[in-house]
N, C-alpha and C. Protein backbone atom coordinates (compact mmCIF):
# COMPACT_ATOMS: atom_id res chain seq x y z
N UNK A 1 29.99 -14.69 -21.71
CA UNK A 1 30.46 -15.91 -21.12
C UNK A 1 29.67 -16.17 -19.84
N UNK A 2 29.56 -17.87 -19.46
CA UNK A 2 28.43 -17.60 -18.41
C UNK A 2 29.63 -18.57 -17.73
N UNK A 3 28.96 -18.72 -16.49
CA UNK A 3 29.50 -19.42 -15.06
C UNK A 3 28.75 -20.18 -14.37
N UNK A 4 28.90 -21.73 -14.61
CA UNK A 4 27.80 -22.43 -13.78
C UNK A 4 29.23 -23.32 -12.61
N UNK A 5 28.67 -23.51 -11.28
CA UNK A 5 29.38 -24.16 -9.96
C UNK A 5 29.05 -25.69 -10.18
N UNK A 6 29.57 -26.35 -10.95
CA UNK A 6 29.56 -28.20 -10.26
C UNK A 6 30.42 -28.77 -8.59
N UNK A 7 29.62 -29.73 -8.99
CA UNK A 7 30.18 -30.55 -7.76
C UNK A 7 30.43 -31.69 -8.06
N UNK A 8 31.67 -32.04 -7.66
CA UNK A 8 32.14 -33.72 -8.36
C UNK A 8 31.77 -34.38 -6.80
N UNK A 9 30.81 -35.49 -7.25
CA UNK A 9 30.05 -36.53 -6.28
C UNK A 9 31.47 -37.60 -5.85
N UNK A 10 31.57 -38.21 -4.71
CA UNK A 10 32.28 -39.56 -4.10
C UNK A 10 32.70 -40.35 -5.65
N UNK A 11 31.47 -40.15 -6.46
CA UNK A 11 31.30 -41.54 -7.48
C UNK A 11 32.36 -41.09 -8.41
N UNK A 12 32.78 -39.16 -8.84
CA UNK A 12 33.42 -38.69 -9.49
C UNK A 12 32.41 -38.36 -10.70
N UNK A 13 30.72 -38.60 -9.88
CA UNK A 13 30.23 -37.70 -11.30
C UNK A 13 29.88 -36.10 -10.90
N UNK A 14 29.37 -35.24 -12.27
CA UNK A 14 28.98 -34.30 -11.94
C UNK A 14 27.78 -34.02 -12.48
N UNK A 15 26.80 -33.23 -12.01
CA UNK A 15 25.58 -32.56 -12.58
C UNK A 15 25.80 -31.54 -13.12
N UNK A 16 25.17 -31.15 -14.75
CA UNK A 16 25.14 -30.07 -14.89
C UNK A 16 23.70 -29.01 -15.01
N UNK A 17 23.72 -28.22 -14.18
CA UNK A 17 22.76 -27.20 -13.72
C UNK A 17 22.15 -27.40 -15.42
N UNK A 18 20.47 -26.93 -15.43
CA UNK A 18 19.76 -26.89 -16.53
C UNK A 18 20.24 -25.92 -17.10
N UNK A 19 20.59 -24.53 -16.64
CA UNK A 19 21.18 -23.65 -17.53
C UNK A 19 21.64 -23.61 -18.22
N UNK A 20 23.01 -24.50 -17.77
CA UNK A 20 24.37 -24.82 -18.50
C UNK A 20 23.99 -25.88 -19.78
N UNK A 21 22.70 -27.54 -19.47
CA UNK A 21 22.22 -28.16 -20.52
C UNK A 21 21.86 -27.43 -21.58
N UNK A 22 20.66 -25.99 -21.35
CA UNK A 22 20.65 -25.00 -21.86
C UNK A 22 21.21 -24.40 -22.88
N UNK A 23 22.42 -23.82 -22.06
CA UNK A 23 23.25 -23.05 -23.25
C UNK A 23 23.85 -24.39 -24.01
N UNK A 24 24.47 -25.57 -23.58
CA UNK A 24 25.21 -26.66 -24.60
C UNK A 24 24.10 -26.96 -25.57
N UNK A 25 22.64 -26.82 -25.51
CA UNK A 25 21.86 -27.26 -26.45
C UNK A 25 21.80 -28.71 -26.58
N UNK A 26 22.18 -29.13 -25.11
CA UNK A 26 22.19 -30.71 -25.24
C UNK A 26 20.41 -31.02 -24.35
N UNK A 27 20.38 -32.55 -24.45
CA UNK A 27 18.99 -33.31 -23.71
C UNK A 27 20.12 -34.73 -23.13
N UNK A 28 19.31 -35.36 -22.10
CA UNK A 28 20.06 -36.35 -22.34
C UNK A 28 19.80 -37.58 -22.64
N UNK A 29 21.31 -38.60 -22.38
CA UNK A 29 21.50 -39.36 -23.66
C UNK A 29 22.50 -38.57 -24.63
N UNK A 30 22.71 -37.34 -25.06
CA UNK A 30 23.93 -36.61 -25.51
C UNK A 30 25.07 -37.02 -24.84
N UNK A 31 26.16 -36.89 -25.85
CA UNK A 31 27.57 -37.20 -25.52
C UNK A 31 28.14 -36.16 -25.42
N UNK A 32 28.77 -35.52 -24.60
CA UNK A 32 29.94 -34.62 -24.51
C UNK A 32 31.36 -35.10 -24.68
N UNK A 33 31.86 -34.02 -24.91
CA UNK A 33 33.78 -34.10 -25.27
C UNK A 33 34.31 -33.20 -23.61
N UNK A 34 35.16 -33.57 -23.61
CA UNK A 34 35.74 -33.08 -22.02
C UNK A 34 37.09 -32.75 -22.63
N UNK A 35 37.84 -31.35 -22.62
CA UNK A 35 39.18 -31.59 -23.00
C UNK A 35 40.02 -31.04 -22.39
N UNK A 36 41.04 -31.35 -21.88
CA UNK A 36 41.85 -30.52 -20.40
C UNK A 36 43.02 -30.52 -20.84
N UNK A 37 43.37 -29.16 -20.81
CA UNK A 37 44.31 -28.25 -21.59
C UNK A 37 45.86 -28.82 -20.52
N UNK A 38 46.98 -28.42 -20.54
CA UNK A 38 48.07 -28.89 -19.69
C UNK A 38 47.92 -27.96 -18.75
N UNK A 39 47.61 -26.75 -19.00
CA UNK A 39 47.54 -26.03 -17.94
C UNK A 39 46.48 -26.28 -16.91
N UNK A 40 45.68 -27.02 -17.14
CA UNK A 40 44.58 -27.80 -16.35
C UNK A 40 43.32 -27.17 -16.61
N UNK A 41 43.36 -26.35 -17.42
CA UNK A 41 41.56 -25.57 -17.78
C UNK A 41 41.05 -26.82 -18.66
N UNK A 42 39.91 -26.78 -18.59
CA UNK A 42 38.90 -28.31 -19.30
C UNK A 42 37.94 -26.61 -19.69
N UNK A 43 37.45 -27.84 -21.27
CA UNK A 43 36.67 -27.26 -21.95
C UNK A 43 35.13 -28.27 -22.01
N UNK A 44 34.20 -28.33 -22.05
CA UNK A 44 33.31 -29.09 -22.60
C UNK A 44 32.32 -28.47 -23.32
N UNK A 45 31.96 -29.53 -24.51
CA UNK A 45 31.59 -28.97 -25.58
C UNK A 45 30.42 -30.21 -25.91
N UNK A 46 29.37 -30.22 -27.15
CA UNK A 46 28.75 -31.08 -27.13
C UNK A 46 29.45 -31.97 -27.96
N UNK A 47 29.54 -33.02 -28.60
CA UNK A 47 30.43 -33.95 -29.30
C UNK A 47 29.87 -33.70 -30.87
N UNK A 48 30.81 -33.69 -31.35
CA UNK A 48 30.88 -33.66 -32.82
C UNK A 48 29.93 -34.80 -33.22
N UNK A 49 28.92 -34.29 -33.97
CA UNK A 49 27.93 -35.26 -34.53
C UNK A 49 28.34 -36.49 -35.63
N UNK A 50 29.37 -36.16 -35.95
CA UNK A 50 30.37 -36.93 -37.18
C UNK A 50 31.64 -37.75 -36.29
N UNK A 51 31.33 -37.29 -34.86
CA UNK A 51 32.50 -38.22 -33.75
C UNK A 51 32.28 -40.03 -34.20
N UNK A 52 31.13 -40.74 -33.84
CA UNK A 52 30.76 -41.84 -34.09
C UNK A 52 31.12 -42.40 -35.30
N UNK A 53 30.95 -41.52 -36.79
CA UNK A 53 31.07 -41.99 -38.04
C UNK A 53 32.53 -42.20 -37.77
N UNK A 54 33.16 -41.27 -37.37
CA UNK A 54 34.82 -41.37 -37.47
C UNK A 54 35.32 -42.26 -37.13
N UNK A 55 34.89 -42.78 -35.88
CA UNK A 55 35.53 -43.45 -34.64
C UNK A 55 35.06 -44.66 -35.39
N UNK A 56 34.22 -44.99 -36.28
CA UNK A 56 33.68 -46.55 -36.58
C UNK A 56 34.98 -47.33 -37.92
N UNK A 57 34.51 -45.77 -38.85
CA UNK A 57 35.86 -46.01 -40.03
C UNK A 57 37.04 -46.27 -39.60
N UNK A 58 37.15 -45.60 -38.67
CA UNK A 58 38.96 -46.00 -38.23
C UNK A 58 39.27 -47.03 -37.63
N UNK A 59 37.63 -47.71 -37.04
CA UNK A 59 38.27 -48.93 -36.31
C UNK A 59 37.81 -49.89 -37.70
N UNK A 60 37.51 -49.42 -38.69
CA UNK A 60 37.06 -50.61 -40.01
C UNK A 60 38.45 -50.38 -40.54
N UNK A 61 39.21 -49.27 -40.59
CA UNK A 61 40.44 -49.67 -41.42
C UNK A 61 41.31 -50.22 -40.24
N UNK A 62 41.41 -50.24 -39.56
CA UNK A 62 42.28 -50.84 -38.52
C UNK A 62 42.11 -52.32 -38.89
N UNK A 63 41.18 -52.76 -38.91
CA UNK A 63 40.57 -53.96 -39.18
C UNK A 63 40.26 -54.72 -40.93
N UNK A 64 40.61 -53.67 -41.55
CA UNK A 64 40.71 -54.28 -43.11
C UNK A 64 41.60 -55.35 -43.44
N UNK A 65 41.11 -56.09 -43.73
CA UNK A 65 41.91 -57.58 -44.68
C UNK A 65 42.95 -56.80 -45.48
N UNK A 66 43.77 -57.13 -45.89
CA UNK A 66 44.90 -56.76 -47.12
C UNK A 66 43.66 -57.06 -48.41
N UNK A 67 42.85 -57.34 -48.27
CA UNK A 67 42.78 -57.60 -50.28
C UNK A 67 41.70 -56.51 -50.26
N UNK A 68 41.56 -55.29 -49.25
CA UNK A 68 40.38 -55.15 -49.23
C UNK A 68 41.47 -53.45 -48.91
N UNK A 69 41.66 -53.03 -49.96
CA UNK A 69 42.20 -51.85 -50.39
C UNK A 69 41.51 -50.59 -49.36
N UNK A 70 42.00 -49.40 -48.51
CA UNK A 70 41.23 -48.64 -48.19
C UNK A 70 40.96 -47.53 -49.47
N UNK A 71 40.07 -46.99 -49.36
CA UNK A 71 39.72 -45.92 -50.83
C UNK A 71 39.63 -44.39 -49.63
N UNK A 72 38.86 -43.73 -50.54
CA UNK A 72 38.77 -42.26 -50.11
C UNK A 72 37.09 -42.17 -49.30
N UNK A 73 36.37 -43.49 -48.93
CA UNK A 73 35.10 -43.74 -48.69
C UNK A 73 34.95 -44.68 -47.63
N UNK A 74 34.98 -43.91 -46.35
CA UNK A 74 35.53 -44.60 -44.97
C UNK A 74 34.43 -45.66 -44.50
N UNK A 75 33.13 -45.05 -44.63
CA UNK A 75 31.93 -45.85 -44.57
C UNK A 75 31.36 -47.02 -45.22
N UNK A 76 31.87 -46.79 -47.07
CA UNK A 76 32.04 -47.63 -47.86
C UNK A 76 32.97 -48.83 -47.45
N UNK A 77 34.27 -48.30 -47.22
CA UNK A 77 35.28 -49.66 -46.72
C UNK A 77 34.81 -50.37 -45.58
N UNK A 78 33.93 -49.72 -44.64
CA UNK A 78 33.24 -50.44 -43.21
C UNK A 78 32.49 -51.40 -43.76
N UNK A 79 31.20 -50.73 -44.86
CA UNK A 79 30.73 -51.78 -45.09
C UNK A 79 31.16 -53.52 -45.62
N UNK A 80 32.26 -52.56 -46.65
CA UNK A 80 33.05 -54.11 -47.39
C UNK A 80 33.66 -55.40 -46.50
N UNK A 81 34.28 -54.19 -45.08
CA UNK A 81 34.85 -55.29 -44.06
C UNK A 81 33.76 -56.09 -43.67
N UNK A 82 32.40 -55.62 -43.08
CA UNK A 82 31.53 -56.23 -42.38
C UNK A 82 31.36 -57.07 -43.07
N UNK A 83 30.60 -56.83 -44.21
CA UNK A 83 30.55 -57.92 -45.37
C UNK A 83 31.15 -59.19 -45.48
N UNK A 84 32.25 -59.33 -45.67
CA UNK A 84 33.56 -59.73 -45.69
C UNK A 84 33.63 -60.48 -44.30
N UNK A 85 33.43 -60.28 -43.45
CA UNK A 85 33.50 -60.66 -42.06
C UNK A 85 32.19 -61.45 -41.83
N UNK A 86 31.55 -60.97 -42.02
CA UNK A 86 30.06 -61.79 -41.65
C UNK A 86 29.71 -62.95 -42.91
N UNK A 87 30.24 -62.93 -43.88
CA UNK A 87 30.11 -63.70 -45.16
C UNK A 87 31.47 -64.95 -44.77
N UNK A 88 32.28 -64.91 -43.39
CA UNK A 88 33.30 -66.17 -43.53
C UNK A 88 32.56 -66.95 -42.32
């Protein structure tokens, strides 16, 4: 386990030491996940590469017409909405 010291800036951002970019295996432009437990420990991690796909399907079924059935093909139904949306 390693130990890197931040500093939260006036603005409320922080830098993270190259080490720490390092071990996350991130560059940037990467998205991180921040997750803070109740007991107040925060984890950060690099973001699930499948975060974006998720987050798009769910806002396409949120957004599905009634005639426009959801199936087992989250990406598929995005497309049908867009479709559907950009075709009125």
């Amino acid at each position: 386990m390693q130990h890197f010291a931040l500093t939260l800036t006036p603005e409320g951002q922080v830098t993270l030491p190259a080490e720490a970019r390092d071990a996350l295996g991130i560059a940037p432009g990467e998205k991180l996940s921040l997750v803070v437990n109740d007991d107040g420990r925060a984890t950060l991690a690099k973001q699930d590469p499948l975060h974006d796909l998720r987050s798009i399907a769910h806002r396409a079924r949120a957004r599905a017409r009634p005639s426009i059935t959801p199936s087992d093909d989250p990406i598929g139904d995005y497309l049908l909405v867009e479709d559907a949306r950009t075709k009125s």
